[in-house]
PDB file of N, CA and C in Angstrom:
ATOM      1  N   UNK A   1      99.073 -93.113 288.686  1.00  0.00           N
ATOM      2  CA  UNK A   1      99.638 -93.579 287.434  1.00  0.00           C
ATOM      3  C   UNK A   1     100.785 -94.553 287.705  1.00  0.00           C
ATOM      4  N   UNK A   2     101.418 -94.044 288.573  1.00  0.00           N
ATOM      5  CA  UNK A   2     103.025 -95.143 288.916  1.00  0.00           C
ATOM      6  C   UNK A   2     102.514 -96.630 289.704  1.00  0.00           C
ATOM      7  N   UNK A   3     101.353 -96.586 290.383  1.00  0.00           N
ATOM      8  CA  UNK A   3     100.886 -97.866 290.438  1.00  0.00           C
ATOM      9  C   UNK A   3     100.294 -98.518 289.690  1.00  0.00           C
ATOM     10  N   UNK A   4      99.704 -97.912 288.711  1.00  0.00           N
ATOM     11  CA  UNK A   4      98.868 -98.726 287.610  1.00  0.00           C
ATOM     12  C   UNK A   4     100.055 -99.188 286.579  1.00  0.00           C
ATOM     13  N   UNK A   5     101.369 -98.740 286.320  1.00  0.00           N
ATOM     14  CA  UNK A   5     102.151 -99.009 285.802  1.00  0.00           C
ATOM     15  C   UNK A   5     102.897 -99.995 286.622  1.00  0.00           C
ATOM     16  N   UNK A   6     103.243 -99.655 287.845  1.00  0.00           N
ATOM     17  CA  UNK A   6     103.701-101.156 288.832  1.00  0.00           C
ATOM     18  C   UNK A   6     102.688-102.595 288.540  1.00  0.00           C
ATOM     19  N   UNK A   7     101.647-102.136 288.858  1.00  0.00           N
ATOM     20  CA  UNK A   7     100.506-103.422 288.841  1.00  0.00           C
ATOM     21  C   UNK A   7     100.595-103.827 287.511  1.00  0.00           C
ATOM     22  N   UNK A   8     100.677-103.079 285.920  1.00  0.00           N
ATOM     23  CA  UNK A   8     100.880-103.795 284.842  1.00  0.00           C
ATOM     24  C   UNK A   8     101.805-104.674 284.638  1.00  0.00           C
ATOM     25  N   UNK A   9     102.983-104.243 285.272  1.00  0.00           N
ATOM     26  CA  UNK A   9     104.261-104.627 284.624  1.00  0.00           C
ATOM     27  C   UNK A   9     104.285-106.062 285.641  1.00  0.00           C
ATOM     28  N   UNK A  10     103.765-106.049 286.925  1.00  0.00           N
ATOM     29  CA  UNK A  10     103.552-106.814 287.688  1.00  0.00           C
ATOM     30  C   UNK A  10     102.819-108.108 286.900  1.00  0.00           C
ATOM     31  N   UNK A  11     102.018-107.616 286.365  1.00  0.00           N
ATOM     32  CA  UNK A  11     101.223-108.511 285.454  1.00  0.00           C
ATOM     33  C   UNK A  11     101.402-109.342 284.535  1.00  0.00           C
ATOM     34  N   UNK A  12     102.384-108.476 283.973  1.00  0.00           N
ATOM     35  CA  UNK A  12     103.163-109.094 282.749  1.00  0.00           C
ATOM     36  C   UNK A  12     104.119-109.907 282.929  1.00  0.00           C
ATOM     37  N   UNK A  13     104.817-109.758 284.003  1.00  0.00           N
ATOM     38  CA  UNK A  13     106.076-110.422 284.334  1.00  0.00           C
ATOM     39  C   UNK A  13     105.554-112.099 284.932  1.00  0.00           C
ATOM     40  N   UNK A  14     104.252-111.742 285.428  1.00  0.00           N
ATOM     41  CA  UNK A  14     103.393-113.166 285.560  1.00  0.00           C
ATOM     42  C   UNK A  14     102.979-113.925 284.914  1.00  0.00           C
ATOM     43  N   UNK A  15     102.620-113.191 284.077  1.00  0.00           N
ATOM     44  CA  UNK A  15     102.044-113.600 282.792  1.00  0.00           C
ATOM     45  C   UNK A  15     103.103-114.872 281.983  1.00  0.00           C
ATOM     46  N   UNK A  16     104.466-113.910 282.169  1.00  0.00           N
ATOM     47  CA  UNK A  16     105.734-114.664 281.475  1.00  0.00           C
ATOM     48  C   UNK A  16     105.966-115.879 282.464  1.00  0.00           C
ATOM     49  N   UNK A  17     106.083-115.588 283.053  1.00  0.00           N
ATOM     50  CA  UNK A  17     106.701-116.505 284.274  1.00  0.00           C
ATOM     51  C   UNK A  17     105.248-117.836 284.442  1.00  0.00           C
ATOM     52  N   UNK A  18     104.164-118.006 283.747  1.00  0.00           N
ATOM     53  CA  UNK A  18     102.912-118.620 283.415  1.00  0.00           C
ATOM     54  C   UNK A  18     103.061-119.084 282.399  1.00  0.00           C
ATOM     55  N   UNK A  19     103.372-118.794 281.263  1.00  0.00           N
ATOM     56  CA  UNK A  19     103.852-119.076 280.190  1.00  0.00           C
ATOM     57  C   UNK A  19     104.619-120.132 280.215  1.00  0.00           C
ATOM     58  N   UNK A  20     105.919-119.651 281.070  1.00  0.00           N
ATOM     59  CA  UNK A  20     107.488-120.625 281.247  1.00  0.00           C
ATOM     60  C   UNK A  20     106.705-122.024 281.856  1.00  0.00           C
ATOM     61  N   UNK A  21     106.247-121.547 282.768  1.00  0.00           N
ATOM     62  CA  UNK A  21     105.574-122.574 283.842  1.00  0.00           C
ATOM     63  C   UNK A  21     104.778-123.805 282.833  1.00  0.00           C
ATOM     64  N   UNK A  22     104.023-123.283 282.039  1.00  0.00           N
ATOM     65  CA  UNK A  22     102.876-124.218 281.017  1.00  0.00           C
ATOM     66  C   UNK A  22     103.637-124.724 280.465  1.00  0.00           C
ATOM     67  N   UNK A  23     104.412-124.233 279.226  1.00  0.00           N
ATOM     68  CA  UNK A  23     105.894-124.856 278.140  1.00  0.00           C
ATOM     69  C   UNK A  23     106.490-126.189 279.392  1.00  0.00           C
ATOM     70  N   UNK A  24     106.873-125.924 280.646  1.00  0.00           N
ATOM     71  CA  UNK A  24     107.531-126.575 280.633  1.00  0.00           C
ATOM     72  C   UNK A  24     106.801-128.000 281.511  1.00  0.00           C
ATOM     73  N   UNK A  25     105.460-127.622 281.905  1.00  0.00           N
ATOM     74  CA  UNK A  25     104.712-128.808 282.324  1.00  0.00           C
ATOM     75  C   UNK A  25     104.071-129.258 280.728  1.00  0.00           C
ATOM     76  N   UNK A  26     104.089-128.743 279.665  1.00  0.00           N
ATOM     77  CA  UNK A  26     104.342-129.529 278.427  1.00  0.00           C
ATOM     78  C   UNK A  26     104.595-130.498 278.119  1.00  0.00           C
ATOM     79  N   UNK A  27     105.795-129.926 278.205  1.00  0.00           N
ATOM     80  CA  UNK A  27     107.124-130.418 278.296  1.00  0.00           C
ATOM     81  C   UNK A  27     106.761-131.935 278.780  1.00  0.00           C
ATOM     82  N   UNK A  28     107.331-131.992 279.787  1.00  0.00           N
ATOM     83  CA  UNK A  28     107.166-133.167 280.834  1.00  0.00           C
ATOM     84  C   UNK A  28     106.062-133.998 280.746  1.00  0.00           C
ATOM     85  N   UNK A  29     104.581-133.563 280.265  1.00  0.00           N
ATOM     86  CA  UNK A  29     103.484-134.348 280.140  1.00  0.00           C
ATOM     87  C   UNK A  29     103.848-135.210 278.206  1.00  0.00           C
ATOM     88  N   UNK A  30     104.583-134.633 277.795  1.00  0.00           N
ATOM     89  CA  UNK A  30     104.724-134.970 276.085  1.00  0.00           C
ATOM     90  C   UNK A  30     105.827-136.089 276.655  1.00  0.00           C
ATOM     91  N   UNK A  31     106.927-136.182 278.015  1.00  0.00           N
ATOM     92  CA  UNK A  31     107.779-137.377 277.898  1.00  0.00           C
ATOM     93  C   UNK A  31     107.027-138.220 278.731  1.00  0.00           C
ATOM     94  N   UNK A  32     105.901-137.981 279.928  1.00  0.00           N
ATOM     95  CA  UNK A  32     105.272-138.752 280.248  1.00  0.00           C
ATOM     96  C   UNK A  32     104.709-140.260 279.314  1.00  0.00           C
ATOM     97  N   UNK A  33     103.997-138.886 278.330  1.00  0.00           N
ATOM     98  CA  UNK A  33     103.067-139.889 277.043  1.00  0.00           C
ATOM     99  C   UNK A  33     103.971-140.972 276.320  1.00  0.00           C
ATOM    100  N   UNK A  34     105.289-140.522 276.172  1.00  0.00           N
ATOM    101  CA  UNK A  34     105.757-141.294 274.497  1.00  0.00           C
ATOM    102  C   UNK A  34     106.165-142.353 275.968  1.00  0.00           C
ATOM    103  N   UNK A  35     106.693-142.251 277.088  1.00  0.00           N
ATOM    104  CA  UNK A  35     106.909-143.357 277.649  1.00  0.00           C
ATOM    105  C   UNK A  35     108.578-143.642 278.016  1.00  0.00           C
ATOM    106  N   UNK A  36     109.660-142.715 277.315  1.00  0.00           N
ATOM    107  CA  UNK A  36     110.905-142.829 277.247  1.00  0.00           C
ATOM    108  C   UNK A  36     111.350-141.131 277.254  1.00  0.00           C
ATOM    109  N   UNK A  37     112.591-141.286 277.646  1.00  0.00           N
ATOM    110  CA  UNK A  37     113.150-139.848 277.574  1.00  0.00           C
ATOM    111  C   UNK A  37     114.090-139.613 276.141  1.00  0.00           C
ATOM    112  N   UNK A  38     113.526-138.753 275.717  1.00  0.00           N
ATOM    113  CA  UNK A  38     114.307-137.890 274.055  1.00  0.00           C
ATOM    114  C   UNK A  38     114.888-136.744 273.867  1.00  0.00           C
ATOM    115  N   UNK A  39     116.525-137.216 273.709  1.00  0.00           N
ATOM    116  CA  UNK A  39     117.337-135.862 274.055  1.00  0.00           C
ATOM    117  C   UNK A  39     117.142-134.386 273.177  1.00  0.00           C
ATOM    118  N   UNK A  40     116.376-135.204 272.062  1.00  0.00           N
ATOM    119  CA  UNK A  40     115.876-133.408 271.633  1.00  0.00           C
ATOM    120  C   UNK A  40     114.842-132.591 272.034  1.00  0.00           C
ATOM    121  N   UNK A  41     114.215-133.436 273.051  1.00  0.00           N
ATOM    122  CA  UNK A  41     113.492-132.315 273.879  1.00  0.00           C
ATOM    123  C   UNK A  41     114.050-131.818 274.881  1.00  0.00           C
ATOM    124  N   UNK A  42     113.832-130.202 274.647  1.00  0.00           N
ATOM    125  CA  UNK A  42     114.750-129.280 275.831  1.00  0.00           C
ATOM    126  C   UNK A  42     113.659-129.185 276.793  1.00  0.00           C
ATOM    127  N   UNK A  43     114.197-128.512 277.897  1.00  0.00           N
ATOM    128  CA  UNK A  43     113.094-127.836 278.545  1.00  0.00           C
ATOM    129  C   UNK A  43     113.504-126.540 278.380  1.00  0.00           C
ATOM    130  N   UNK A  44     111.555-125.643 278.863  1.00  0.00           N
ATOM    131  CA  UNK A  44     111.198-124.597 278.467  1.00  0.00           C
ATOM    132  C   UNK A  44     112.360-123.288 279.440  1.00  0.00           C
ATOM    133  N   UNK A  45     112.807-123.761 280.499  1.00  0.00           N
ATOM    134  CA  UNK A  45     113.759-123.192 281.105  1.00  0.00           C
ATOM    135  C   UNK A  45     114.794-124.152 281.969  1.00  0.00           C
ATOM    136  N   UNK A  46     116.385-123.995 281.692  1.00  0.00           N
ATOM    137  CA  UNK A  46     117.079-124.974 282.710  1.00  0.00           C
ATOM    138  C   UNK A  46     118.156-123.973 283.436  1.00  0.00           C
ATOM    139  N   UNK A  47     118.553-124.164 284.435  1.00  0.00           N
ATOM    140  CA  UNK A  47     119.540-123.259 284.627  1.00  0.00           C
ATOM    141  C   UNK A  47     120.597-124.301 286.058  1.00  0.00           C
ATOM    142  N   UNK A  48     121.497-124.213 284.958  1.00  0.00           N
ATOM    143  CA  UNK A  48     122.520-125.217 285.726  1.00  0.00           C
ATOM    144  C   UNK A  48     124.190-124.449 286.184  1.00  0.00           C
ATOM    145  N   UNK A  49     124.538-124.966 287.183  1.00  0.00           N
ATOM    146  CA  UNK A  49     125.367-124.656 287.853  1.00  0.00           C
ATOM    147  C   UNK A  49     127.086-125.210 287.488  1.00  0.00           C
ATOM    148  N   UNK A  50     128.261-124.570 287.195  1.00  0.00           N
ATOM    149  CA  UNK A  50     129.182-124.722 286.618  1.00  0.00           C
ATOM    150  C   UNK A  50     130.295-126.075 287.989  1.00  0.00           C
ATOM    151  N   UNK A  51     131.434-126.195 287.948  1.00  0.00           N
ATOM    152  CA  UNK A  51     132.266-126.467 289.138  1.00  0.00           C
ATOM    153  C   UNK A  51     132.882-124.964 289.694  1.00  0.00           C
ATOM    154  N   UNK A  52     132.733-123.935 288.529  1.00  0.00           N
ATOM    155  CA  UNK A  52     133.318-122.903 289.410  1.00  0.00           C
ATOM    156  C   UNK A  52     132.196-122.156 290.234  1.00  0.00           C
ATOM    157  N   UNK A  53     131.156-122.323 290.132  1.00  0.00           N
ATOM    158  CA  UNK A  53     129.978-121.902 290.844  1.00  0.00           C
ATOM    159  C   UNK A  53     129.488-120.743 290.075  1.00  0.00           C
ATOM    160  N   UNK A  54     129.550-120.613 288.929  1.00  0.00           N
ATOM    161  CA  UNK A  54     128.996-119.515 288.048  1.00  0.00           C
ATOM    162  C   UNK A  54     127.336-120.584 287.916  1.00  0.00           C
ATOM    163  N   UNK A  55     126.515-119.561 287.551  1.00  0.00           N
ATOM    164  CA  UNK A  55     125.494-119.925 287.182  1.00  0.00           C
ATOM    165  C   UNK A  55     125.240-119.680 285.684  1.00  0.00           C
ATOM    166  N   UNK A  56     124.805-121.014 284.984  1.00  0.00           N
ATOM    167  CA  UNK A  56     124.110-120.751 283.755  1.00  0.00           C
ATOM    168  C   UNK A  56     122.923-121.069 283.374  1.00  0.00           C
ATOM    169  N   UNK A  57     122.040-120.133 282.605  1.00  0.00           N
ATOM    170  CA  UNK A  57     120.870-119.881 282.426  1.00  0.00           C
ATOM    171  C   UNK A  57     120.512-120.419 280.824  1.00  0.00           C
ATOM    172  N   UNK A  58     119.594-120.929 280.617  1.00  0.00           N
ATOM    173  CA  UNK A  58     119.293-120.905 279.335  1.00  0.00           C
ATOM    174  C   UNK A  58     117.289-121.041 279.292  1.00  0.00           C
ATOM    175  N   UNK A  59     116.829-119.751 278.412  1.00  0.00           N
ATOM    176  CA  UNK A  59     115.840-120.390 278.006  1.00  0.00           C
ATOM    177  C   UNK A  59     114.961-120.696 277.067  1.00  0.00           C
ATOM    178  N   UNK A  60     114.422-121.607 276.809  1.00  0.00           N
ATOM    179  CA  UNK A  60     114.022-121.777 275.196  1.00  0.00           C
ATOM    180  C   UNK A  60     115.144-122.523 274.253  1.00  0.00           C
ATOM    181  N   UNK A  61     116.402-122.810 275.095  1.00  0.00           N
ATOM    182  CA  UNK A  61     117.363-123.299 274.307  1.00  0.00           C
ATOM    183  C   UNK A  61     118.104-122.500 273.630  1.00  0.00           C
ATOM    184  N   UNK A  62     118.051-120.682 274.080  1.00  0.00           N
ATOM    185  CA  UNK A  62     118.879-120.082 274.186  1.00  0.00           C
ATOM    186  C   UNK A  62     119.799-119.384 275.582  1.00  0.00           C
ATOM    187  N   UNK A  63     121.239-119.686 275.429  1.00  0.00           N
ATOM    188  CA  UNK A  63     122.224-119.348 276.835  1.00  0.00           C
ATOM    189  C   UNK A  63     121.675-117.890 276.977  1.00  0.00           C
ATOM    190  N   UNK A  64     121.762-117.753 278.253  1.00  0.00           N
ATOM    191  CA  UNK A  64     121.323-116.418 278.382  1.00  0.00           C
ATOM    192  C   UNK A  64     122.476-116.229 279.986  1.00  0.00           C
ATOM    193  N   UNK A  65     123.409-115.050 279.646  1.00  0.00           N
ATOM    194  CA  UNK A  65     124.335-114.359 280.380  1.00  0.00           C
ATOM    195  C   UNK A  65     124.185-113.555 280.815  1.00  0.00           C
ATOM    196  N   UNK A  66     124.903-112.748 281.988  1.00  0.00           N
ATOM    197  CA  UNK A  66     125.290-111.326 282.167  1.00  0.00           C
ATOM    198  C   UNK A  66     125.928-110.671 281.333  1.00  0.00           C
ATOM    199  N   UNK A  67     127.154-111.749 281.138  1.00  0.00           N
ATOM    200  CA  UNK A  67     128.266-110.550 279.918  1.00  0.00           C
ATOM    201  C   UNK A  67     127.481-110.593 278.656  1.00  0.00           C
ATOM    202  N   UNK A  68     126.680-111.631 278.043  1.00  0.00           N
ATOM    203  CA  UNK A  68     125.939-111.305 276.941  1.00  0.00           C
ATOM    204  C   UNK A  68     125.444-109.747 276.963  1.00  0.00           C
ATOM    205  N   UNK A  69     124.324-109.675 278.524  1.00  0.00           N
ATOM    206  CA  UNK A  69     123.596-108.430 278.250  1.00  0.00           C
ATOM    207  C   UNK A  69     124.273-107.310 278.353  1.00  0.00           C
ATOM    208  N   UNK A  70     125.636-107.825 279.099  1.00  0.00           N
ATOM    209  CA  UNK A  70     126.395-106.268 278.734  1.00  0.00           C
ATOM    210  C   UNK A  70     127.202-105.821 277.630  1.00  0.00           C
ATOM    211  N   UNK A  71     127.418-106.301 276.852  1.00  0.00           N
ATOM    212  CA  UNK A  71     127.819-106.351 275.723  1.00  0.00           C
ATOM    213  C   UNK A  71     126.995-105.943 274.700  1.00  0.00           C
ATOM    214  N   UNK A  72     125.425-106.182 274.633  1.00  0.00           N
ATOM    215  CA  UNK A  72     124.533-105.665 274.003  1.00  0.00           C
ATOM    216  C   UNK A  72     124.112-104.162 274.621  1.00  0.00           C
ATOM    217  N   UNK A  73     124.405-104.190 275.611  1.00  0.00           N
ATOM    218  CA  UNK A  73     124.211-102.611 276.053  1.00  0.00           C
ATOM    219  C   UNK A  73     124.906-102.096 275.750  1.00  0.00           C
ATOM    220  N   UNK A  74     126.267-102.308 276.107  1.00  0.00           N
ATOM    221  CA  UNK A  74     127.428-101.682 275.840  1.00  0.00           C
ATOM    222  C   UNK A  74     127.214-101.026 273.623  1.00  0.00           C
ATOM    223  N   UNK A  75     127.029-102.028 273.418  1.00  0.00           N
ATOM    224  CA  UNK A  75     126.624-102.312 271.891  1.00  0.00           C
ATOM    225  C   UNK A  75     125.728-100.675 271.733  1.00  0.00           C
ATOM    226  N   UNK A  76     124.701-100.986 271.772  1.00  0.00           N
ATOM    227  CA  UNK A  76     123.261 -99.853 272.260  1.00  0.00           C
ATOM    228  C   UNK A  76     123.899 -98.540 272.127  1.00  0.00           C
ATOM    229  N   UNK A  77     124.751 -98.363 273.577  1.00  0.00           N
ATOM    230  CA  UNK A  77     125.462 -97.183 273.837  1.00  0.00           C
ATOM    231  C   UNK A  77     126.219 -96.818 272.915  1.00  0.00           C
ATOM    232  N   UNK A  78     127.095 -97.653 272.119  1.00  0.00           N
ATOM    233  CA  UNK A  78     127.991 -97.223 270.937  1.00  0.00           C
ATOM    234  C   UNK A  78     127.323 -96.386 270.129  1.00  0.00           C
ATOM    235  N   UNK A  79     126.808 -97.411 269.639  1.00  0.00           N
ATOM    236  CA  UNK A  79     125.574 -97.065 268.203  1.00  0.00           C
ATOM    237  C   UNK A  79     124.625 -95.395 268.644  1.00  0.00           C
ATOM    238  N   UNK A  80     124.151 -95.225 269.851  1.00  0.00           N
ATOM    239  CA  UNK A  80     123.397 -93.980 269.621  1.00  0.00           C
ATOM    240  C   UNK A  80     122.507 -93.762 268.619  1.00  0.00           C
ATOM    241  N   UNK A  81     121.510 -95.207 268.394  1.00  0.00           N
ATOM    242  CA  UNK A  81     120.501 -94.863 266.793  1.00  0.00           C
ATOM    243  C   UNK A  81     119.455 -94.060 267.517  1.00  0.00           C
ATOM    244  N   UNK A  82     119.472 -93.349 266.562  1.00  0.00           N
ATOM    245  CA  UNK A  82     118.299 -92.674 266.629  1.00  0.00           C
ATOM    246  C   UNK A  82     116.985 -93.203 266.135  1.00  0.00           C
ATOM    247  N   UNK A  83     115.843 -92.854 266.435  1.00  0.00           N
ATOM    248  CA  UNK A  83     114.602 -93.692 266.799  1.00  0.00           C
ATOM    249  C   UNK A  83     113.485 -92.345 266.174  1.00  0.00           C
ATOM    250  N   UNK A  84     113.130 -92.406 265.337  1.00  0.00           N
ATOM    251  CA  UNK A  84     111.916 -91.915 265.001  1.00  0.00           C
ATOM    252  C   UNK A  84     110.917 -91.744 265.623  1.00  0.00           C
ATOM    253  N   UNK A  85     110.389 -93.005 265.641  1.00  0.00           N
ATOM    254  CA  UNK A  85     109.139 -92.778 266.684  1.00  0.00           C
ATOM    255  C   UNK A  85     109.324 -93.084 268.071  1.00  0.00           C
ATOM    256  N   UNK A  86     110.235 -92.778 268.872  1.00  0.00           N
ATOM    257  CA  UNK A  86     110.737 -91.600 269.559  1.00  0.00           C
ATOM    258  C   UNK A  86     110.743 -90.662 270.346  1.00  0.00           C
ATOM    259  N   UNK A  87     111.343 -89.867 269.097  1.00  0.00           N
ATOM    260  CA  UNK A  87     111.549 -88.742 268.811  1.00  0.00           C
ATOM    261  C   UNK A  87     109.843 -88.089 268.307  1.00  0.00           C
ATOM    262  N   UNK A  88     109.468 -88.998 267.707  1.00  0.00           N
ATOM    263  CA  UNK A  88     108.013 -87.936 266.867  1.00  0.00           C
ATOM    264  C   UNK A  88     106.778 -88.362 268.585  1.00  0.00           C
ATOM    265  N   UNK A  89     107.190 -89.150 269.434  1.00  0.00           N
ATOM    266  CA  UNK A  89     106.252 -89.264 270.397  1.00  0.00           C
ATOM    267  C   UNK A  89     106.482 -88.533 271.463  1.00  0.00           C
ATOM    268  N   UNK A  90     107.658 -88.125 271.377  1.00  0.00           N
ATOM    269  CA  UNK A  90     108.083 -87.177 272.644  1.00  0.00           C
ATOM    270  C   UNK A  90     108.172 -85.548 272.416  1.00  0.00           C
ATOM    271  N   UNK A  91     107.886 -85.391 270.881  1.00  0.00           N
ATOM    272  CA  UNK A  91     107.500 -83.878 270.244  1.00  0.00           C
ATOM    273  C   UNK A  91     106.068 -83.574 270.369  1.00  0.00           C
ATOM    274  N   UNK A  92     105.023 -85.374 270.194  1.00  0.00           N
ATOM    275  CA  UNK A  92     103.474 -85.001 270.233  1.00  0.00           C
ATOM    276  C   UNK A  92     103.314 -84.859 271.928  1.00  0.00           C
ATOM    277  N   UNK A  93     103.993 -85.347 272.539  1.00  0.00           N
ATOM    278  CA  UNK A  93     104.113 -85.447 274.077  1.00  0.00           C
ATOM    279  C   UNK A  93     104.337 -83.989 274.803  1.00  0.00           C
ATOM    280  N   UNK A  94     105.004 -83.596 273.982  1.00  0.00           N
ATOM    281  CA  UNK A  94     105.862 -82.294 274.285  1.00  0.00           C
ATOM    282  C   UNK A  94     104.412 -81.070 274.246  1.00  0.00           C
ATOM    283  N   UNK A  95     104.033 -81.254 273.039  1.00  0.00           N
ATOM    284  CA  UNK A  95     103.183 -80.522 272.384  1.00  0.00           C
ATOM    285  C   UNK A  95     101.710 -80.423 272.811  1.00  0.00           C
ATOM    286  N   UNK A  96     100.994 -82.025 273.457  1.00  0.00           N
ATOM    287  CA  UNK A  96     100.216 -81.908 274.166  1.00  0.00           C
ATOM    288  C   UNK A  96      99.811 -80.937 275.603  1.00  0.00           C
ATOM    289  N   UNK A  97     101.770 -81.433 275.880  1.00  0.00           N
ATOM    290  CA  UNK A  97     101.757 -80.796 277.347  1.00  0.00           C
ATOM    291  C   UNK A  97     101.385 -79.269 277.845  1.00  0.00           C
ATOM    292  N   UNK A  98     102.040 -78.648 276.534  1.00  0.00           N
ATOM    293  CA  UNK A  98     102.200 -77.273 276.096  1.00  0.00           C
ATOM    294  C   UNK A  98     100.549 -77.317 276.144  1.00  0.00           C
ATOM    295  N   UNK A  99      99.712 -77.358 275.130  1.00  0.00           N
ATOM    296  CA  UNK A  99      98.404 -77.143 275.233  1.00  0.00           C
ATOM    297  C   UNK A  99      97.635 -76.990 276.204  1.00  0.00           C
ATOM    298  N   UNK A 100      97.425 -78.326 276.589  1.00  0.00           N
ATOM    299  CA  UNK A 100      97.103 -78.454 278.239  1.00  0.00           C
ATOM    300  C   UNK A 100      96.939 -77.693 279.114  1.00  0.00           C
ATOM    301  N   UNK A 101      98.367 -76.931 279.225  1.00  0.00           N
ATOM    302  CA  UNK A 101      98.815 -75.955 280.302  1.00  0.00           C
ATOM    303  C   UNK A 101      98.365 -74.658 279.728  1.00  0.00           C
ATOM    304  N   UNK A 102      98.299 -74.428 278.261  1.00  0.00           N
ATOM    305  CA  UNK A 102      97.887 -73.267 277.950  1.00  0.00           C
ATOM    306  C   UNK A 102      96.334 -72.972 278.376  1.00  0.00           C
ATOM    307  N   UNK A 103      95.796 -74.270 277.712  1.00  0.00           N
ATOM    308  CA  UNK A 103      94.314 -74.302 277.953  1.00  0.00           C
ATOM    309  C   UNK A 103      93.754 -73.997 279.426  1.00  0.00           C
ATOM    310  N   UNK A 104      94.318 -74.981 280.408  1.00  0.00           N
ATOM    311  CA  UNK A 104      93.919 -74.661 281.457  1.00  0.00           C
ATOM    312  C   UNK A 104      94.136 -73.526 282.320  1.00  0.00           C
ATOM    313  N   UNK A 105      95.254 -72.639 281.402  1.00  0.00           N
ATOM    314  CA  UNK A 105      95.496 -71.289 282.325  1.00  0.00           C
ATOM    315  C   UNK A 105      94.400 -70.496 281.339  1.00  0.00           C
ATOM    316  N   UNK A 106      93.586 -70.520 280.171  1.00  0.00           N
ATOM    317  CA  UNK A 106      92.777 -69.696 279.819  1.00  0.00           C
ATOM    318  C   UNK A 106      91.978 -70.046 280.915  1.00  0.00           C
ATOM    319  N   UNK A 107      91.423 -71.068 281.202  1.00  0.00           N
ATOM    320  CA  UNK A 107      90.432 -71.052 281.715  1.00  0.00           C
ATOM    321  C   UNK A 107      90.203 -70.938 283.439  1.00  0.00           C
ATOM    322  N   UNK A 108      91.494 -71.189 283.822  1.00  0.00           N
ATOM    323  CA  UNK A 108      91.322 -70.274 285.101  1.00  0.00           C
ATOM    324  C   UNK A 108      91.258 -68.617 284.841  1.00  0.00           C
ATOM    325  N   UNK A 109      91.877 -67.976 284.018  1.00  0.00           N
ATOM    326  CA  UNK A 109      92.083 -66.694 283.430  1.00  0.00           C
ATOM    327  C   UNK A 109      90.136 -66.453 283.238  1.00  0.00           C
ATOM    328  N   UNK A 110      89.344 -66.978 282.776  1.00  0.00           N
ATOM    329  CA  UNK A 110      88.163 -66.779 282.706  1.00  0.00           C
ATOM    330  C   UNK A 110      87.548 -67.121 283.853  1.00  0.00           C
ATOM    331  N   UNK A 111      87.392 -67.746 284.778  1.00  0.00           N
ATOM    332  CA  UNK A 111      86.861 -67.805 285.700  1.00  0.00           C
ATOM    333  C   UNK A 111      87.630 -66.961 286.604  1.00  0.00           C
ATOM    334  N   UNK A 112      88.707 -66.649 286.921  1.00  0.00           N
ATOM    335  CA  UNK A 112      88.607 -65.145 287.587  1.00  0.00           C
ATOM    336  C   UNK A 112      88.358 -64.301 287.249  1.00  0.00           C
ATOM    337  N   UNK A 113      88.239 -64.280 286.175  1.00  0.00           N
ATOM    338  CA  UNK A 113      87.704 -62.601 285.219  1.00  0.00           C
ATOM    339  C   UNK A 113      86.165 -62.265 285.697  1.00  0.00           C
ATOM    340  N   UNK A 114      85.350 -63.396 286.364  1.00  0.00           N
ATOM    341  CA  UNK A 114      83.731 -63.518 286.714  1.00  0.00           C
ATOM    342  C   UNK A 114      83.895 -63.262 287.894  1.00  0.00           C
TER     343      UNK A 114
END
């Protein structure tokens, strides 16, 4: 199971990173065509370097930070919302498990009984 979940996520993250890749040879084939360069076209990812040597990221033409994402975590952690579905997937989760285990001890319970 933990590799089929490695290999998905593996997948996906390619998938994105394929995506970025296409947008931004787009990109570049749309300034090829018109023949001139047009400052309202962004590219699909840029990530440029400060004089203090911080790195900045942006993509899609949104900045994208560290302290942003910690701040939204930090955020997350405050808040403590609670989540419905959840909560109702980790009770049917719960509840399966329980079964399961019941079931399969009847049925070792019957086959030693033979």
């Amino acid at each position: 199971m933990k590799m089929f979940m490695l290999k998905a996520l593996f997948l996906a993250a390619l998938m994105f990173v394929s995506v970025l890749f296409g947008m931004q040879q787009a990109n570049e084939g749309i300034h090829r065509m018109k023949g001139f360069h047009d400052g309202d076209f962004k590219s699909a990812l840029t990530i440029d370097e400060t004089n203090e040597g911080e790195v900045q990221a942006s993509v899609l033409g949104n900045d994208v930070s560290s302290h942003d994402l910690q701040k939204k975590r930090e955020k997350l952690e405050e808040m403590k919302a609670y989540n419905f579905f959840s909560s109702l997937g980790k009770s049917i989760s719960n509840g399966i498990s329980e079964l399961t285990e019941k079931s399969v001890a009847i049925i070792t319970d019957l086959i030693k009984g033979k």
